[in-house]
C-alpha atoms as a PDB file:
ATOM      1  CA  UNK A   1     -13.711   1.309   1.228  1.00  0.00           C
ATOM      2  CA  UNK A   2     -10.037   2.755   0.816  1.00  0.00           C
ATOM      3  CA  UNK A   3      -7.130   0.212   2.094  1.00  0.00           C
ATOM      4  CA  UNK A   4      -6.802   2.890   5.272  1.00  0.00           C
ATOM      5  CA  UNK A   5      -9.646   1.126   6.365  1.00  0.00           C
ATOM      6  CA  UNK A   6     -13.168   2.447   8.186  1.00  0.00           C
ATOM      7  CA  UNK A   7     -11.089   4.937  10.589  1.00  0.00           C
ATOM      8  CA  UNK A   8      -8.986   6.307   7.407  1.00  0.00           C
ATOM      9  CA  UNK A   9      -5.661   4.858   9.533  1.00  0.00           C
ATOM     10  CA  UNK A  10      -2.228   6.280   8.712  1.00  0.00           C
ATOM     11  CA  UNK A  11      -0.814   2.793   8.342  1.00  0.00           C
ATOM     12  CA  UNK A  12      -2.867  -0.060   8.401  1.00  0.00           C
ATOM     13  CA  UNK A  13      -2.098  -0.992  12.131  1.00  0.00           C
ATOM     14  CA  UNK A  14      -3.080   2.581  13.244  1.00  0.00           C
ATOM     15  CA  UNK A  15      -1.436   6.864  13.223  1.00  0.00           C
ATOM     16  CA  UNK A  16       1.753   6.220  14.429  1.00  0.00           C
ATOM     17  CA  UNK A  17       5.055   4.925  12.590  1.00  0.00           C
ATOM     18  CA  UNK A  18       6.587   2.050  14.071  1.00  0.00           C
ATOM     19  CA  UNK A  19       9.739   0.744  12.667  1.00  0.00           C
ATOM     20  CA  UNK A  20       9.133  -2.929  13.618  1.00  0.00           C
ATOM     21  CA  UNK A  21       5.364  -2.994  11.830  1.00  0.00           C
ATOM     22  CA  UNK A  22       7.521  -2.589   8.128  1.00  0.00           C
ATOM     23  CA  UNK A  23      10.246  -4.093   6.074  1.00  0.00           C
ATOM     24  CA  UNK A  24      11.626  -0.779   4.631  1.00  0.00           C
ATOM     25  CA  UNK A  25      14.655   1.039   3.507  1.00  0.00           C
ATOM     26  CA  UNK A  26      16.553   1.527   6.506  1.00  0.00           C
ATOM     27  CA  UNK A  27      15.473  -2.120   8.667  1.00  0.00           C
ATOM     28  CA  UNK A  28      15.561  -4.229   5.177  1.00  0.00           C
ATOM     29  CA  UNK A  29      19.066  -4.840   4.379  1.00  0.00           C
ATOM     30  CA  UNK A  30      17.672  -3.801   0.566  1.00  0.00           C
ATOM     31  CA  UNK A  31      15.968  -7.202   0.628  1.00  0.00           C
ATOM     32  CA  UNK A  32      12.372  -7.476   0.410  1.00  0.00           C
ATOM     33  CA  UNK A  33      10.809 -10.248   3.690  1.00  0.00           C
ATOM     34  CA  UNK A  34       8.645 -13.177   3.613  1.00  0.00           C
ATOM     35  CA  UNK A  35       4.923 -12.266   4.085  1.00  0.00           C
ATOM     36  CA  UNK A  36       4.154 -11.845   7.834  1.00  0.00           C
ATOM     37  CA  UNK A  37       7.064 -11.320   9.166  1.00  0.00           C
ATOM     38  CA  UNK A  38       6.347  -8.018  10.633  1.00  0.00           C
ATOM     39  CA  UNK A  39       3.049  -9.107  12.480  1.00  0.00           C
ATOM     40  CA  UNK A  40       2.618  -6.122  13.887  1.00  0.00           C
ATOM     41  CA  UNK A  41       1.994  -4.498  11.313  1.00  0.00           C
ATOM     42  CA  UNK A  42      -0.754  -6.468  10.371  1.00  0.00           C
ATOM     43  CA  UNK A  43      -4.190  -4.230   8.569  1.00  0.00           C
ATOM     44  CA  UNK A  44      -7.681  -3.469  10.420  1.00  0.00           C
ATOM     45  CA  UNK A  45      -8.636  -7.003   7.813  1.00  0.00           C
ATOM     46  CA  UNK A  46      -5.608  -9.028   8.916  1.00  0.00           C
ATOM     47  CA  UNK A  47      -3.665  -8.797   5.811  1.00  0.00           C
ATOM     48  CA  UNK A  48       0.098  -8.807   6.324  1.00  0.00           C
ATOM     49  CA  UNK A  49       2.289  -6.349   4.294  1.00  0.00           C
ATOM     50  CA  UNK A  50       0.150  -3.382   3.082  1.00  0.00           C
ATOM     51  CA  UNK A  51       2.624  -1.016   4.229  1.00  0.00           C
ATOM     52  CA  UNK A  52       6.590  -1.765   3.209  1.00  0.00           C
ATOM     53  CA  UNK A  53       8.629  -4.691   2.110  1.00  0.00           C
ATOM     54  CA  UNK A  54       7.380  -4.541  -2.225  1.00  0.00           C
ATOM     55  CA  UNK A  55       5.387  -1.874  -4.440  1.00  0.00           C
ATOM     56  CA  UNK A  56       2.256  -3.192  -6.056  1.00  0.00           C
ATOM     57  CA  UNK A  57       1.607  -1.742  -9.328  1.00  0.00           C
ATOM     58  CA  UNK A  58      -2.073  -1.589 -10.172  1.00  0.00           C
ATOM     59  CA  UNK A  59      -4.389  -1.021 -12.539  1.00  0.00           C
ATOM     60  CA  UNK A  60      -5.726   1.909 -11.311  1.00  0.00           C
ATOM     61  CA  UNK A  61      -4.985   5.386 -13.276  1.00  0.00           C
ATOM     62  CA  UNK A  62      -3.393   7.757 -11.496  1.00  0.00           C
ATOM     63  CA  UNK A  63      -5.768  10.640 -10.345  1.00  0.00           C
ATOM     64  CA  UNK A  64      -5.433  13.008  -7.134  1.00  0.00           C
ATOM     65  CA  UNK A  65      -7.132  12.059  -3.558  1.00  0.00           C
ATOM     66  CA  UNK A  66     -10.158  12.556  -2.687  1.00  0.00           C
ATOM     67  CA  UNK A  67     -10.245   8.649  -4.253  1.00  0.00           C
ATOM     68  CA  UNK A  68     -13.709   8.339  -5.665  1.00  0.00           C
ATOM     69  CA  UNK A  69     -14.329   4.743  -7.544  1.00  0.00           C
ATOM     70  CA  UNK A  70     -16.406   6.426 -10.371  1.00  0.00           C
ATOM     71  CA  UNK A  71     -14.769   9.086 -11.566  1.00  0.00           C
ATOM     72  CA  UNK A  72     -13.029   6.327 -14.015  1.00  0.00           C
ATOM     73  CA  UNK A  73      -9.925   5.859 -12.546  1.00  0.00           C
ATOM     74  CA  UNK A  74     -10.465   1.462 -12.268  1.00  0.00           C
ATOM     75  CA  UNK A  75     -11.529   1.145 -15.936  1.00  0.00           C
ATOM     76  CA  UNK A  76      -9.021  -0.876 -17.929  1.00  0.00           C
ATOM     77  CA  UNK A  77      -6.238   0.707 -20.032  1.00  0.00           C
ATOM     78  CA  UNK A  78      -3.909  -0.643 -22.376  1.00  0.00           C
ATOM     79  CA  UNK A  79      -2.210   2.151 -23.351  1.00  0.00           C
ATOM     80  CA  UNK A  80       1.284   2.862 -22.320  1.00  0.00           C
ATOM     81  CA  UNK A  81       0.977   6.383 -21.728  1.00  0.00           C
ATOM     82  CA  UNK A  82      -1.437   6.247 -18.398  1.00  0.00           C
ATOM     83  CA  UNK A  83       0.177   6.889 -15.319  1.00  0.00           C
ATOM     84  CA  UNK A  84      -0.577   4.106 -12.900  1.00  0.00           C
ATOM     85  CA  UNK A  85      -0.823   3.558  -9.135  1.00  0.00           C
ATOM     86  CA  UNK A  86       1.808   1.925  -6.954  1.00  0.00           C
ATOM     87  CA  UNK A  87       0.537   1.133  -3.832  1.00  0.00           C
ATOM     88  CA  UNK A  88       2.403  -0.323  -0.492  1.00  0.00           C
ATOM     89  CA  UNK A  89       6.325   0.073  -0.190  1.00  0.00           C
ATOM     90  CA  UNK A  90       9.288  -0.450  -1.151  1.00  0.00           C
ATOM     91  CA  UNK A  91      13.205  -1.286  -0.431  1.00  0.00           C
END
């Protein structure tokens, strides 16, 4: 199941932006937050962050939506020259 959760959500408290749910660019003061300090913006799981305050670089390789998990996007690479996903936000 994508990180949008079962209802394919916007942002992982629901459709709408709300400014107090993320640490980003313009609320931040360039400095990334301590987990859970926008509780508000709290995921359909409970997990804090999901949306603003740091990237995440994964391992995934970097192919267009729809995301399908077998189409070989997850499998390991240790090449340099694979473009891979950044997920969350940033500062």
């Amino acid at each position: 199941m994508p990180a949008r959760g079962p209802d394919s959500r916007v942002y992982p408290w629901g459709n709408a932006f709300i400014e107090g749910n993320v640490v980003y660019y313009y609320n931040a003061d360039f400095q990334p937050a301590d987990v859970g300090r926008r509780p508000g913006g709290k995921s359909w799981v409970g997990a804090y962050d999901m949306s603003g305050n740091a990237w995440e670089w994964t391992n995934t390789i970097y192919r267009p939506y729809p995301y399908t998990p077998d189409d070989g996007r997850e499998e390991y690479s240790e090449t340099g020259a694979v473009l891979h996903v950044l997920r969350g936000g940033s500062i």
